[in-house]
C-alpha atoms as a PDB file:
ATOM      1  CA  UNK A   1      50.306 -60.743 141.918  1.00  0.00           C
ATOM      2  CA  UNK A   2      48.882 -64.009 141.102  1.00  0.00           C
ATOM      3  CA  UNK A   3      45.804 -63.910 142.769  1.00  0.00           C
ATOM      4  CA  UNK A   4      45.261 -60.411 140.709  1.00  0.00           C
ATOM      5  CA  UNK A   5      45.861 -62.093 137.121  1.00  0.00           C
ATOM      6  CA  UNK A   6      43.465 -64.763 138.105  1.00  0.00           C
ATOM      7  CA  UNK A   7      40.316 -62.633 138.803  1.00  0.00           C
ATOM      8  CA  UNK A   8      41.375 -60.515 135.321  1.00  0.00           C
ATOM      9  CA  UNK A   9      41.119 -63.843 133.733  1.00  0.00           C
ATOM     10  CA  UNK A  10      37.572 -65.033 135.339  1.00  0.00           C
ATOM     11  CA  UNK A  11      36.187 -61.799 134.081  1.00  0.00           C
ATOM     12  CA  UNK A  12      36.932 -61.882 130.668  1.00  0.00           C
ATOM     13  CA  UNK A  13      33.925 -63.635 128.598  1.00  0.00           C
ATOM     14  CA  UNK A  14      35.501 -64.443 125.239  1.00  0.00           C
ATOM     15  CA  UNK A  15      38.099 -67.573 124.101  1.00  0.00           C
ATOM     16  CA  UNK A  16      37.884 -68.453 127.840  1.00  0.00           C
ATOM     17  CA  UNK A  17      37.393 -71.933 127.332  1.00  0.00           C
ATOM     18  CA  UNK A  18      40.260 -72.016 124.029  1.00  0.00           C
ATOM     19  CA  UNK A  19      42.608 -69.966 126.151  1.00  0.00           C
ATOM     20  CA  UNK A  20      42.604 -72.113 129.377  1.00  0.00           C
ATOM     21  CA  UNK A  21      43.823 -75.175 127.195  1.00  0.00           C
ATOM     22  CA  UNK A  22      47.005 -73.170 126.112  1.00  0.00           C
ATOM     23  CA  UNK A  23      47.988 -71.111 129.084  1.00  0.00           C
ATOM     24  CA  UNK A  24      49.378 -72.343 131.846  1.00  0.00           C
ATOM     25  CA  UNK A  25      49.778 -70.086 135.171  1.00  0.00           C
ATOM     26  CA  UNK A  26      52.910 -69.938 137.206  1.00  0.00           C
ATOM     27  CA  UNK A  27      53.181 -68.599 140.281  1.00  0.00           C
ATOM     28  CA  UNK A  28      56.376 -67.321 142.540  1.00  0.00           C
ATOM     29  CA  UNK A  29      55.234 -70.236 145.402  1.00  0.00           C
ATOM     30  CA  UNK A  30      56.159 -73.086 144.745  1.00  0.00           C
ATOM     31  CA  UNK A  31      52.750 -75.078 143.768  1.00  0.00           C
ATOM     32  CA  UNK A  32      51.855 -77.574 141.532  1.00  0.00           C
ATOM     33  CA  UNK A  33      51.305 -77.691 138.079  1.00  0.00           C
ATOM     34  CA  UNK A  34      47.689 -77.070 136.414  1.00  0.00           C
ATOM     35  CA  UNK A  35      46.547 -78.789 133.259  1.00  0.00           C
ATOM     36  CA  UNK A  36      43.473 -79.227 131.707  1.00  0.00           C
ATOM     37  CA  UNK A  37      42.349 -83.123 131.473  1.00  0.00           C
ATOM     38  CA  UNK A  38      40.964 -82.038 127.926  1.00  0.00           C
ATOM     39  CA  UNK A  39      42.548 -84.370 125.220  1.00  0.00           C
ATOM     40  CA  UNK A  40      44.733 -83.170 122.735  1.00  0.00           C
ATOM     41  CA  UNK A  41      42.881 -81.976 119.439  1.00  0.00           C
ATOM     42  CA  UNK A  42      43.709 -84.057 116.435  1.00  0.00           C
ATOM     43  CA  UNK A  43      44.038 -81.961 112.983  1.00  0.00           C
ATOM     44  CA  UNK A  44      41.925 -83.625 110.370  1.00  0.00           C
ATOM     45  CA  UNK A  45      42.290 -82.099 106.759  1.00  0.00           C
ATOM     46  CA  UNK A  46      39.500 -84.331 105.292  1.00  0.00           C
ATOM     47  CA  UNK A  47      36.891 -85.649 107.102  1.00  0.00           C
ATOM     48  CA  UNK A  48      36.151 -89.473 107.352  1.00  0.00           C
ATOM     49  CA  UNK A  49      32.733 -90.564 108.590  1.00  0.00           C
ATOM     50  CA  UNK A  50      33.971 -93.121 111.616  1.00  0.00           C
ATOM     51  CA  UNK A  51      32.243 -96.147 111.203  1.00  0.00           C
ATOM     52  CA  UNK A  52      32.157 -98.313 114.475  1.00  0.00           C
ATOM     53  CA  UNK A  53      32.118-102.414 113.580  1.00  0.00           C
ATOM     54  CA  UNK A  54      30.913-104.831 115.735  1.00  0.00           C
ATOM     55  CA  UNK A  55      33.061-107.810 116.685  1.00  0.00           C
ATOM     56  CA  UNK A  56      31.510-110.744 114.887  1.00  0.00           C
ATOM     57  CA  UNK A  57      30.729-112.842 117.839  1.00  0.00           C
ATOM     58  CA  UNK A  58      31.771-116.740 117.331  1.00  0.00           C
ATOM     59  CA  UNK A  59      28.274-119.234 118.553  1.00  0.00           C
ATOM     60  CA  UNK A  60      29.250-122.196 119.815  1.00  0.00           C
ATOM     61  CA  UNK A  61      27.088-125.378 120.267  1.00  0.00           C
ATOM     62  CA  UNK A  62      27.200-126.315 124.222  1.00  0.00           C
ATOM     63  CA  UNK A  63      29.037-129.833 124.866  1.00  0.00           C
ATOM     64  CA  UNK A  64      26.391-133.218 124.958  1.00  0.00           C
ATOM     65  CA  UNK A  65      27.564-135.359 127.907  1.00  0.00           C
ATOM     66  CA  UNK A  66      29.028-138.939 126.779  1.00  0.00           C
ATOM     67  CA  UNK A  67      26.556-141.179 125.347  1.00  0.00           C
ATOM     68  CA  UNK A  68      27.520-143.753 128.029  1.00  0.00           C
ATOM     69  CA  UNK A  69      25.409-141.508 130.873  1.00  0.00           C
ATOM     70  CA  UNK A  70      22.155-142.573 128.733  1.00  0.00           C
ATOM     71  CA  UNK A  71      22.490-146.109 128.273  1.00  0.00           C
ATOM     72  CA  UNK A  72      20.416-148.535 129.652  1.00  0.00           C
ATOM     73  CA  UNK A  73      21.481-151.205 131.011  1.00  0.00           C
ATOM     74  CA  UNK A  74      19.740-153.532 128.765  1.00  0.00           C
ATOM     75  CA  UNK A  75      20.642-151.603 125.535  1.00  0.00           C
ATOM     76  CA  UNK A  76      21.673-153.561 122.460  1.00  0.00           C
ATOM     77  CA  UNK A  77      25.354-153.411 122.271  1.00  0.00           C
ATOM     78  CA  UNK A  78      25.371-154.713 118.635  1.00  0.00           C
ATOM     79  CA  UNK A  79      23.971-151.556 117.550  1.00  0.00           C
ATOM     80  CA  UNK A  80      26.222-149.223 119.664  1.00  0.00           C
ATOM     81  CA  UNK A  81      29.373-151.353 118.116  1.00  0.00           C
ATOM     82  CA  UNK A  82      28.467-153.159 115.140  1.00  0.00           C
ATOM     83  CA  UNK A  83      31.830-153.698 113.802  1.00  0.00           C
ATOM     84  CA  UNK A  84      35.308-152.860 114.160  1.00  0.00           C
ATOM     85  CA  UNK A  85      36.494-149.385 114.892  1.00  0.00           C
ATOM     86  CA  UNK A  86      38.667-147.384 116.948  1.00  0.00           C
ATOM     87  CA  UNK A  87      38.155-147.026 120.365  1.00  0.00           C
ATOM     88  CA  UNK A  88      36.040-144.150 120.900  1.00  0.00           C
ATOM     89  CA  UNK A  89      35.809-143.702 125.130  1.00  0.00           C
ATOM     90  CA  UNK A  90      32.135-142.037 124.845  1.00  0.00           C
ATOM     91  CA  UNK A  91      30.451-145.466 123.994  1.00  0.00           C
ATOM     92  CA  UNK A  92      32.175-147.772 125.854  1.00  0.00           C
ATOM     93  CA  UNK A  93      30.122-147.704 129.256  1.00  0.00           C
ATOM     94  CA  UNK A  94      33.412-149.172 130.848  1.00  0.00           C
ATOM     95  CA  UNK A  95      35.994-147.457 133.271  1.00  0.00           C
ATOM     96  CA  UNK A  96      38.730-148.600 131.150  1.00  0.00           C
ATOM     97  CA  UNK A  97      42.486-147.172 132.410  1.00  0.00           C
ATOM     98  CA  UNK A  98      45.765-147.837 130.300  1.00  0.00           C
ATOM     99  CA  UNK A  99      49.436-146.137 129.731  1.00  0.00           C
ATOM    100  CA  UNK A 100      52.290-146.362 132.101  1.00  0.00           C
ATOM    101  CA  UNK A 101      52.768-144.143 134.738  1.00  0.00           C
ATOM    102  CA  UNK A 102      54.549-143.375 137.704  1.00  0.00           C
ATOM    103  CA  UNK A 103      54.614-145.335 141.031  1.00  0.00           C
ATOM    104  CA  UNK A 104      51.670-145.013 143.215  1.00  0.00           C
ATOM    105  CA  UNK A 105      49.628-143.030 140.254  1.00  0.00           C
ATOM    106  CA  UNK A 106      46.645-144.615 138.430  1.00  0.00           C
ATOM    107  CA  UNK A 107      46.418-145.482 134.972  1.00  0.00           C
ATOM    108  CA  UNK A 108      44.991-142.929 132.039  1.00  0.00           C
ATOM    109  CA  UNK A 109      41.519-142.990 132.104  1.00  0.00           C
ATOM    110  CA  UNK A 110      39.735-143.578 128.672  1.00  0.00           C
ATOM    111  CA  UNK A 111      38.938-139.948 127.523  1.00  0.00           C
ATOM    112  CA  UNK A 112      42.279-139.010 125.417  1.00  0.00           C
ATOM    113  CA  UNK A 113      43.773-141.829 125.432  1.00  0.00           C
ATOM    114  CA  UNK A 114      45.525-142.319 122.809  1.00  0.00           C
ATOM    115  CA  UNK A 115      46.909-146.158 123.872  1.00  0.00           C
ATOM    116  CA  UNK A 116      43.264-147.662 123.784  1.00  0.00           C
ATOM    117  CA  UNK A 117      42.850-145.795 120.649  1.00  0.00           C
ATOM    118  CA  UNK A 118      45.950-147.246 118.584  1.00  0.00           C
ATOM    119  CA  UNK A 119      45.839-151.239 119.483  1.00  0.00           C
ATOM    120  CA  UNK A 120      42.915-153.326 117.961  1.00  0.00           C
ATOM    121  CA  UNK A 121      39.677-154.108 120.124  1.00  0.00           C
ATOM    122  CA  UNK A 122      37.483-156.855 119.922  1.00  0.00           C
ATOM    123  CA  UNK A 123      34.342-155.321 120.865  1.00  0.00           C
ATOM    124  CA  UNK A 124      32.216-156.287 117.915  1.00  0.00           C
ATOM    125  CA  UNK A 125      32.769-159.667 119.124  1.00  0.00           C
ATOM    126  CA  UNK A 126      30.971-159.804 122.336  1.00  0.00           C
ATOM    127  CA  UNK A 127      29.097-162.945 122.703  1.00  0.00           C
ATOM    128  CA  UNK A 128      25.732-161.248 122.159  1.00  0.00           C
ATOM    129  CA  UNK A 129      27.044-160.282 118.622  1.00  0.00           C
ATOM    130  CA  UNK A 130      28.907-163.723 118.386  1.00  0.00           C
ATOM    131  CA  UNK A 131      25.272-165.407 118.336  1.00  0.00           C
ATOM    132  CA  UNK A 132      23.228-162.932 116.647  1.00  0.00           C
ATOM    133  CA  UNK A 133      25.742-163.728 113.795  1.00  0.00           C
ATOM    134  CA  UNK A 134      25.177-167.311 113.782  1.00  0.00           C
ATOM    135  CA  UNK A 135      21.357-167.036 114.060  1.00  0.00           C
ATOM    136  CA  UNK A 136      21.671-164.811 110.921  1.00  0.00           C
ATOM    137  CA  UNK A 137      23.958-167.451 109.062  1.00  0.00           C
ATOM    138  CA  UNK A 138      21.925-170.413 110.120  1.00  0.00           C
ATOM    139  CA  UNK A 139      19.420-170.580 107.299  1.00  0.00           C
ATOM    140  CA  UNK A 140      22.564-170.568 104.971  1.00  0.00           C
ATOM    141  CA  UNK A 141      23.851-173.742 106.547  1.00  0.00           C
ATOM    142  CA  UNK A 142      23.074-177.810 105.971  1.00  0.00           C
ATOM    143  CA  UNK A 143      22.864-180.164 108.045  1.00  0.00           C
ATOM    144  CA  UNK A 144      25.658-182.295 109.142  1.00  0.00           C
ATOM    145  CA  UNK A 145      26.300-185.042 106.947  1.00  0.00           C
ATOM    146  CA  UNK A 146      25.491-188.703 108.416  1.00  0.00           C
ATOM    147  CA  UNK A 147      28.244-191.119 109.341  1.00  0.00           C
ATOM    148  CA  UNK A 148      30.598-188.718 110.570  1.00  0.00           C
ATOM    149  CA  UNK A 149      29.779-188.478 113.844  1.00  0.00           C
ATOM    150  CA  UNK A 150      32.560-189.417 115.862  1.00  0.00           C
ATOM    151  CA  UNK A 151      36.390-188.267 114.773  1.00  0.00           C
ATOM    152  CA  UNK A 152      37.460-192.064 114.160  1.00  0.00           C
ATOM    153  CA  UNK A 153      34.980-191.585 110.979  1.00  0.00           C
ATOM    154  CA  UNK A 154      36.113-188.568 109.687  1.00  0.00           C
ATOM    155  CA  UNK A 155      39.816-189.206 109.786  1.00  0.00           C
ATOM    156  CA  UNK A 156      38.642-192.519 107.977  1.00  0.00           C
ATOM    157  CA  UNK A 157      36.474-190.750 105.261  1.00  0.00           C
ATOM    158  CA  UNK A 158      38.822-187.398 105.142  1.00  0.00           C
ATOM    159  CA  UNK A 159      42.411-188.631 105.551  1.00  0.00           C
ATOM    160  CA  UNK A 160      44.482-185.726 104.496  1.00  0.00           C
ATOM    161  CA  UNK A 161      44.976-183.509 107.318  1.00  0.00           C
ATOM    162  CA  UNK A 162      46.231-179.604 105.605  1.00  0.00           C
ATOM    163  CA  UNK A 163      47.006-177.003 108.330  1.00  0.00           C
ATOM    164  CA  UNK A 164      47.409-173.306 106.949  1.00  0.00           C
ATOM    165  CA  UNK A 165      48.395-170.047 108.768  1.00  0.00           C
ATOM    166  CA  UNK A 166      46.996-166.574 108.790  1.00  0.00           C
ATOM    167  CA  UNK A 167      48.412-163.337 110.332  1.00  0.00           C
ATOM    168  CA  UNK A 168      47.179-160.324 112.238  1.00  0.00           C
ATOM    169  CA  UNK A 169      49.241-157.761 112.110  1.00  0.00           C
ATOM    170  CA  UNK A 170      49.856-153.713 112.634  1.00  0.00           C
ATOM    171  CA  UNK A 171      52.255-153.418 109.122  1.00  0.00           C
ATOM    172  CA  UNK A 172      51.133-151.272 105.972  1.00  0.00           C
ATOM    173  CA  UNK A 173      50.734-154.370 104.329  1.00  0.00           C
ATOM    174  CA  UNK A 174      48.191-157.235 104.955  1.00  0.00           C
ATOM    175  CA  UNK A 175      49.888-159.794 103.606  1.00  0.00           C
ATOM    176  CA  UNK A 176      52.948-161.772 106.097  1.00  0.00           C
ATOM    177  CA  UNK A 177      55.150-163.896 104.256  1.00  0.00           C
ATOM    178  CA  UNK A 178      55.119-166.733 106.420  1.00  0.00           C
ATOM    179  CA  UNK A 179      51.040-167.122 105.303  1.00  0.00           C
ATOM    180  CA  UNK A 180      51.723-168.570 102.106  1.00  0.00           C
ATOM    181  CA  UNK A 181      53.371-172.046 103.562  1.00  0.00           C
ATOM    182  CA  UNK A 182      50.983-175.231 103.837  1.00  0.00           C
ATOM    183  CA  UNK A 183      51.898-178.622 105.667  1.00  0.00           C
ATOM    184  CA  UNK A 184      50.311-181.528 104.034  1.00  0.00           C
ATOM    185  CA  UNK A 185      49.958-184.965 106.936  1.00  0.00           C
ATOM    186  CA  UNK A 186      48.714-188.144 106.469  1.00  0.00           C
ATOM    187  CA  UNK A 187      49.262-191.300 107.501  1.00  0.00           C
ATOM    188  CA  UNK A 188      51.093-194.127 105.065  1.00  0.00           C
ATOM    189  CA  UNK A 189      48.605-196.750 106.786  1.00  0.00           C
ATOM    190  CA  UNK A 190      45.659-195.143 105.084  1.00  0.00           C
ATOM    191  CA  UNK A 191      47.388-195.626 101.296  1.00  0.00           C
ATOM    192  CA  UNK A 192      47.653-199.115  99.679  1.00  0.00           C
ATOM    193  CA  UNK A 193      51.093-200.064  98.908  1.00  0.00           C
ATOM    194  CA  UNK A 194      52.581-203.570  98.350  1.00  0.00           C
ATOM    195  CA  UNK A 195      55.850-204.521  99.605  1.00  0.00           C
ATOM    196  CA  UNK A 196      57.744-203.390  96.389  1.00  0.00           C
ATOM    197  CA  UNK A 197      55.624-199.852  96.209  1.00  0.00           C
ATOM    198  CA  UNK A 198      55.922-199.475 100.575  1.00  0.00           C
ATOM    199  CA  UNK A 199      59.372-199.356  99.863  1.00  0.00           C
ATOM    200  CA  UNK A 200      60.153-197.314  97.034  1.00  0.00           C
ATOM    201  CA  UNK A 201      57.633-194.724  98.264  1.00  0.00           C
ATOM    202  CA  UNK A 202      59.454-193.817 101.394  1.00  0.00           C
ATOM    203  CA  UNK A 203      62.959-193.860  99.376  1.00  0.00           C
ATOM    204  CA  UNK A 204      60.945-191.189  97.837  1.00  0.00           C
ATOM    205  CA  UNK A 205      59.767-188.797 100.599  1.00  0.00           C
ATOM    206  CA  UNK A 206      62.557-189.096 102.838  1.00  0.00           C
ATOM    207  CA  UNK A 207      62.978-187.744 106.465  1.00  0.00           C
ATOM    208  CA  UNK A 208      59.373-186.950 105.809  1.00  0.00           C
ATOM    209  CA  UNK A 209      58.011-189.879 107.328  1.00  0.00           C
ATOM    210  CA  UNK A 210      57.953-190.537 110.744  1.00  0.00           C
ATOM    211  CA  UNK A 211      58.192-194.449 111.368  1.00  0.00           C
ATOM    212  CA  UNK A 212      57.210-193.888 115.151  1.00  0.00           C
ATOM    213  CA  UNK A 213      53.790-192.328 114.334  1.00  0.00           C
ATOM    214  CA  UNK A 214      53.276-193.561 110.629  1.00  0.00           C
ATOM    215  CA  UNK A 215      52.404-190.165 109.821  1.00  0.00           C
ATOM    216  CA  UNK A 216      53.797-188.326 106.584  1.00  0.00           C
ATOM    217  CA  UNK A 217      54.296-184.613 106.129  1.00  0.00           C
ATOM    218  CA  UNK A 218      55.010-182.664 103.576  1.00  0.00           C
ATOM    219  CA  UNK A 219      55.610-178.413 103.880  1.00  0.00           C
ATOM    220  CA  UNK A 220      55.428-176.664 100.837  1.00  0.00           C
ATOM    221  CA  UNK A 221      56.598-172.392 100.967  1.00  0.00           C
ATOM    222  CA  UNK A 222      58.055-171.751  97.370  1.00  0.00           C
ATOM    223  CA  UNK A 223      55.010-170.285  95.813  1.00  0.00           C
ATOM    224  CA  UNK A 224      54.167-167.019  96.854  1.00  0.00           C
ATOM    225  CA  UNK A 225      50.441-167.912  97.136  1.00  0.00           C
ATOM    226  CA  UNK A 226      48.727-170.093  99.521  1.00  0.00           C
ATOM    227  CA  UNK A 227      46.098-171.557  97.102  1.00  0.00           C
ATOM    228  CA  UNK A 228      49.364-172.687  94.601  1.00  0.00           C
ATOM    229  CA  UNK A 229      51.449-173.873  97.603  1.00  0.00           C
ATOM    230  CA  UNK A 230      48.481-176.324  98.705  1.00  0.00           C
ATOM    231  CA  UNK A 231      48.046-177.594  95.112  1.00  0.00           C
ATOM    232  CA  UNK A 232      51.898-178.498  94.953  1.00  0.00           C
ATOM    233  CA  UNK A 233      51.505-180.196  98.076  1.00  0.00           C
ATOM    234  CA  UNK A 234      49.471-182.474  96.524  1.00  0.00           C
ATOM    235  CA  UNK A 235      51.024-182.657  93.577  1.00  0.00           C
ATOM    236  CA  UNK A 236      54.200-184.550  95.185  1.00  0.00           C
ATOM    237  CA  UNK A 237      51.957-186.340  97.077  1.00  0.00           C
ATOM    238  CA  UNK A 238      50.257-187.533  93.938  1.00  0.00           C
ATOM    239  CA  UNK A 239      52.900-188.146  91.931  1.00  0.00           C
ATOM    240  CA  UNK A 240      54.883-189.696  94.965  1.00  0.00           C
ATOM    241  CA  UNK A 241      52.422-192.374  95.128  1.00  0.00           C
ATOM    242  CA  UNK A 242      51.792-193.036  91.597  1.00  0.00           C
ATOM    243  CA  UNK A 243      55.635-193.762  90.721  1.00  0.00           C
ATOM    244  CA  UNK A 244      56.249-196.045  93.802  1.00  0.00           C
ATOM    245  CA  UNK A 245      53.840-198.419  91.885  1.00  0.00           C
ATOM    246  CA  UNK A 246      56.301-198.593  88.680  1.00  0.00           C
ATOM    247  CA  UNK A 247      58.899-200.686  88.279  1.00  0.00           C
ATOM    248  CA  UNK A 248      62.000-200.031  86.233  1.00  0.00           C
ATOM    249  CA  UNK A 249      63.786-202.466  84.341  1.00  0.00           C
ATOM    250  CA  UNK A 250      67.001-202.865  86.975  1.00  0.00           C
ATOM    251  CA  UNK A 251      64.908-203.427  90.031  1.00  0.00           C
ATOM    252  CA  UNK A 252      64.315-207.050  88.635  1.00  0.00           C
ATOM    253  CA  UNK A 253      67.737-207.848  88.182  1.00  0.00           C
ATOM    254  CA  UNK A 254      68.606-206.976  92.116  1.00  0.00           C
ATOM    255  CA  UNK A 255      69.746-209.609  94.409  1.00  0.00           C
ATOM    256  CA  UNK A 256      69.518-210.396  97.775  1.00  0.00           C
ATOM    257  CA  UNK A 257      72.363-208.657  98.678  1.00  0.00           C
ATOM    258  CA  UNK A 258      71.285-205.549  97.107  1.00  0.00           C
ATOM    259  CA  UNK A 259      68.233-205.796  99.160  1.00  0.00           C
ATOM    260  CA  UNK A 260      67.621-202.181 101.381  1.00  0.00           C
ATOM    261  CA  UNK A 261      66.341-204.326 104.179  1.00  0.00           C
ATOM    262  CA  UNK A 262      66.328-208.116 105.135  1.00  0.00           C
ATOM    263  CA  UNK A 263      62.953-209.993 104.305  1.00  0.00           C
ATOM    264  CA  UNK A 264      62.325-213.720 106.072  1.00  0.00           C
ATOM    265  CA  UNK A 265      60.026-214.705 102.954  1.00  0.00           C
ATOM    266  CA  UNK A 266      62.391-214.127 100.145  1.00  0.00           C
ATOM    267  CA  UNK A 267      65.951-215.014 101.925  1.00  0.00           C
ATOM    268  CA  UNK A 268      67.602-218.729 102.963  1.00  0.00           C
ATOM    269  CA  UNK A 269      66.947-218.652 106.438  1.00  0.00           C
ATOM    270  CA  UNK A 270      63.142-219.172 105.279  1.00  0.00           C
ATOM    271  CA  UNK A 271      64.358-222.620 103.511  1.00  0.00           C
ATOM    272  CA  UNK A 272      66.801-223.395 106.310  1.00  0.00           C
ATOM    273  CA  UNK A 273      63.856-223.237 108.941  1.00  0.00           C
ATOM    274  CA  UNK A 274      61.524-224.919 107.045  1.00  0.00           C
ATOM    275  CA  UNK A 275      63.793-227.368 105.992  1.00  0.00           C
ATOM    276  CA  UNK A 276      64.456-227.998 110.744  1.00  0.00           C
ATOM    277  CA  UNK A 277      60.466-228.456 110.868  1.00  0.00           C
ATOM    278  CA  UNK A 278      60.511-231.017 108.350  1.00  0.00           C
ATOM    279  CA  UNK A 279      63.153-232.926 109.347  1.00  0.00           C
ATOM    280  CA  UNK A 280      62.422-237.000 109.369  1.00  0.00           C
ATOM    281  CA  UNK A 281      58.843-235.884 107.888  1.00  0.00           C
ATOM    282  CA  UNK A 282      57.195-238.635 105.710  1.00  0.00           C
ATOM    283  CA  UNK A 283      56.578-238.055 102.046  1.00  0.00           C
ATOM    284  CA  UNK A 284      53.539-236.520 100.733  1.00  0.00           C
ATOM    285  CA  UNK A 285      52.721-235.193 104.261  1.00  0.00           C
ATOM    286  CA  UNK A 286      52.538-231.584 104.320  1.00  0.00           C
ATOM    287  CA  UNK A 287      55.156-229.312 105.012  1.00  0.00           C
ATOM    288  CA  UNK A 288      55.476-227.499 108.305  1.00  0.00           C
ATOM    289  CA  UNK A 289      56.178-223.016 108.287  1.00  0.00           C
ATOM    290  CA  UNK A 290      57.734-221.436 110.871  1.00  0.00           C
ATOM    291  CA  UNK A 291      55.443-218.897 112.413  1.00  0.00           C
ATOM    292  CA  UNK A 292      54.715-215.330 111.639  1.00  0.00           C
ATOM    293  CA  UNK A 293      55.949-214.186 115.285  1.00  0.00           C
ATOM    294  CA  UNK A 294      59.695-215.814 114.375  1.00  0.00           C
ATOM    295  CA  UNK A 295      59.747-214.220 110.786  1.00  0.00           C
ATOM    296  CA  UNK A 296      59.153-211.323 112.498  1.00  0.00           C
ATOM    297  CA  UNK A 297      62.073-211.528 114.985  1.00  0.00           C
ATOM    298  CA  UNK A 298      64.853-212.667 112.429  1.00  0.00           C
ATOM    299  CA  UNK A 299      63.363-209.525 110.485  1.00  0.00           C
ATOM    300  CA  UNK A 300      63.926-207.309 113.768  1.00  0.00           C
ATOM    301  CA  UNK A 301      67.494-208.820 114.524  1.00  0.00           C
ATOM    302  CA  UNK A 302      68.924-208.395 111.409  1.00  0.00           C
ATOM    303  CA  UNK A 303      67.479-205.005 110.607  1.00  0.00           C
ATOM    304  CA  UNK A 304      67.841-203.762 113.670  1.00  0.00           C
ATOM    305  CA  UNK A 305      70.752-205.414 114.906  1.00  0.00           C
ATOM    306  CA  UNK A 306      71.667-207.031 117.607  1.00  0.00           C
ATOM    307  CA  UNK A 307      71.202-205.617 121.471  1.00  0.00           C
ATOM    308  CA  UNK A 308      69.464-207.843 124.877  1.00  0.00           C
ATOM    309  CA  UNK A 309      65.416-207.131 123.538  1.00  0.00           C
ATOM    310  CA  UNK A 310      66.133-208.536 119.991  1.00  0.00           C
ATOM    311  CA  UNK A 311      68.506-211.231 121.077  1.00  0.00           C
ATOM    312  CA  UNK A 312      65.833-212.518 124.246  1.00  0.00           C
ATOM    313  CA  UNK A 313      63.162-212.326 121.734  1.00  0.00           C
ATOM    314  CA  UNK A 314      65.033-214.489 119.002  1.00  0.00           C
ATOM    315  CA  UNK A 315      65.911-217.373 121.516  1.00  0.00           C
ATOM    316  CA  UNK A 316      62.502-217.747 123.229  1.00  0.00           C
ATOM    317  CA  UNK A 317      60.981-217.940 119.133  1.00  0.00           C
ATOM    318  CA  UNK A 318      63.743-220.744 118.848  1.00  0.00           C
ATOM    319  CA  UNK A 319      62.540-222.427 121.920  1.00  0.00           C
ATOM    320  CA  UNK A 320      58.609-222.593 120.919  1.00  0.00           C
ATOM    321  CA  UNK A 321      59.222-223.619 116.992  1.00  0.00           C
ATOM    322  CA  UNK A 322      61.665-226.618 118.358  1.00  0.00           C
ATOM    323  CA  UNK A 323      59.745-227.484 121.396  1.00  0.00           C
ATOM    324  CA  UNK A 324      62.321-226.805 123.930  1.00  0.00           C
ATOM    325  CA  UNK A 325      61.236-226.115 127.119  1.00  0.00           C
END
């Protein structure tokens, strides 16, 4: 029965192709079932002209290689790093590696690297660019002055010795507190004092003064700038020196017992040795001194008290101003 229906259907002419999309023939065998591949006809009740776009298509520029594959060797590296920047790995013609990793691995190289790009570099200061800097400065400079040659002649023309501080650091602000603070040195043997200003001047400064070198320093931090720090510095230094020179009204009414330290010219055991030298000595003859070098040990006894050094010195002074041998 099937094979009769399908030669009806091949004969008929008309809505062949419209029916064969709607009919679908069964049979009493068990065969598979027949559909047409045609797609499914979309109802459109207004018409819209289909416009086809193109996909805008994106142009990109091909990749240079790093500069560093056409450098010469004898390029000028002041104008590849003139001054300081970041550390860019395409012109640095180095094989730079730096981060941490694991054990046995080697270091990052330079491309990405983001721990050669965040610490300061010192490649604008490459000896090359170190001297074409100075040759460029040159003509601004003068010549060095004469008689200052050696360092024994400037620290006797320039005594004042002022050391300052300055700070590089990776904080949002430039300025480190510890900048500001100036130390002032100098030593006491280059200033003119008598015995009256020696004395009162180091009453004035203090544990400043070191006796063992003779140097004094003075460390100013209270003003917040540098520049006002160093002139306060020499302010007290100024004014330090100036009032060691005056003389109150009460300092000539001290005694010898009031005295800070003992002094062989203006005590009795002056008069008492002088008096041992010229023992039996005929009038109008003149008078005999004891010697600087046993002034200077009854000085260093007394003030420094007595141990074996000071004692051993004293006695062989005795022996050589009273000729015992």
């Amino acid at each position: 029965m099937s094979a009769g229906l399908t030669r009806l259907w091949e004969r008929l002419p008309l809505k062949k192709h419209a029916a064969q999309s709607r009919i679908r023939v069964f049979s009493n065998q068990d065969q598979p079932e027949i559909e047409d591949d045609e797609e499914f006809r979309v109802l459109s009740l207004r018409t819209v002209k289909q416009q086809f776009q193109r996909r805008q298509q994106v142009r990109r520029d091909p990749i240079t290689p790093p500069r560093t594959t056409r450098m010469a060797v004898d390029q000028d590296w002041t104008a590849v790093w003139p001054g300081p920047r970041s550390f860019h790995p395409a012109s640095v013609p180095l094989p730079l590696r730096q981060g941490f990793t694991e054990r046995g691995a080697a270091a990052p190289s330079k491309f990405a690297n983001a721990e050669l790009m965040k610490i300061p570099n010192f490649l604008h200061l490459t000896p090359p660019a170190i001297r074409q800097q100075c040759e460029a400065i040159k003509r601004f400079c003068t010549p060095w002055p004469k008689g200052l040659e050696t360092e024994a002649k400037w620290q006797r023309h320039f005594p004042i010795e002022v050391t300052t501080t300055d700070y590089c650091q990776s904080l949002p602000t430039i300025r480190n507190p510890e900048a500001r603070k100036v130390t002032v040195s100098l030593k006491l043997s280059d200033l003119r004092f008598d015995s009256h200003s020696r004395d009162k001047f180091l009453r004035l400064v203090g544990d400043r003064y070191n006796k063992e070198t003779d140097i004094l320093t003075i460390v100013t931090d209270r003003c917040p700038q540098k520049k006002q720090n160093y002139d306060y510095a020499l302010y007290l230094l100024t004014a330090c020196y100036h009032e060691s020179f005056v003389t109150e009204p009460w300092e000539e009414t001290k005694s010898e017992a009031d005295m800070e330290e003992y002094l062989f010219e203006r005590n009795q055991s002056k008069i008492s040795a002088e008096g041992i030298l010229n023992w039996n000595a005929k009038e109008g003859a003149p008078k005999e001194s004891p010697s600087k070098s046993y002034a200077n040990s009854v000085e260093q006894l007394i003030n420094e008290g007595e141990n074996e050094y000071n004692l051993g010195k004293y006695k062989e002074e005795v022996k050589k101003m009273l000729n015992i041998v």
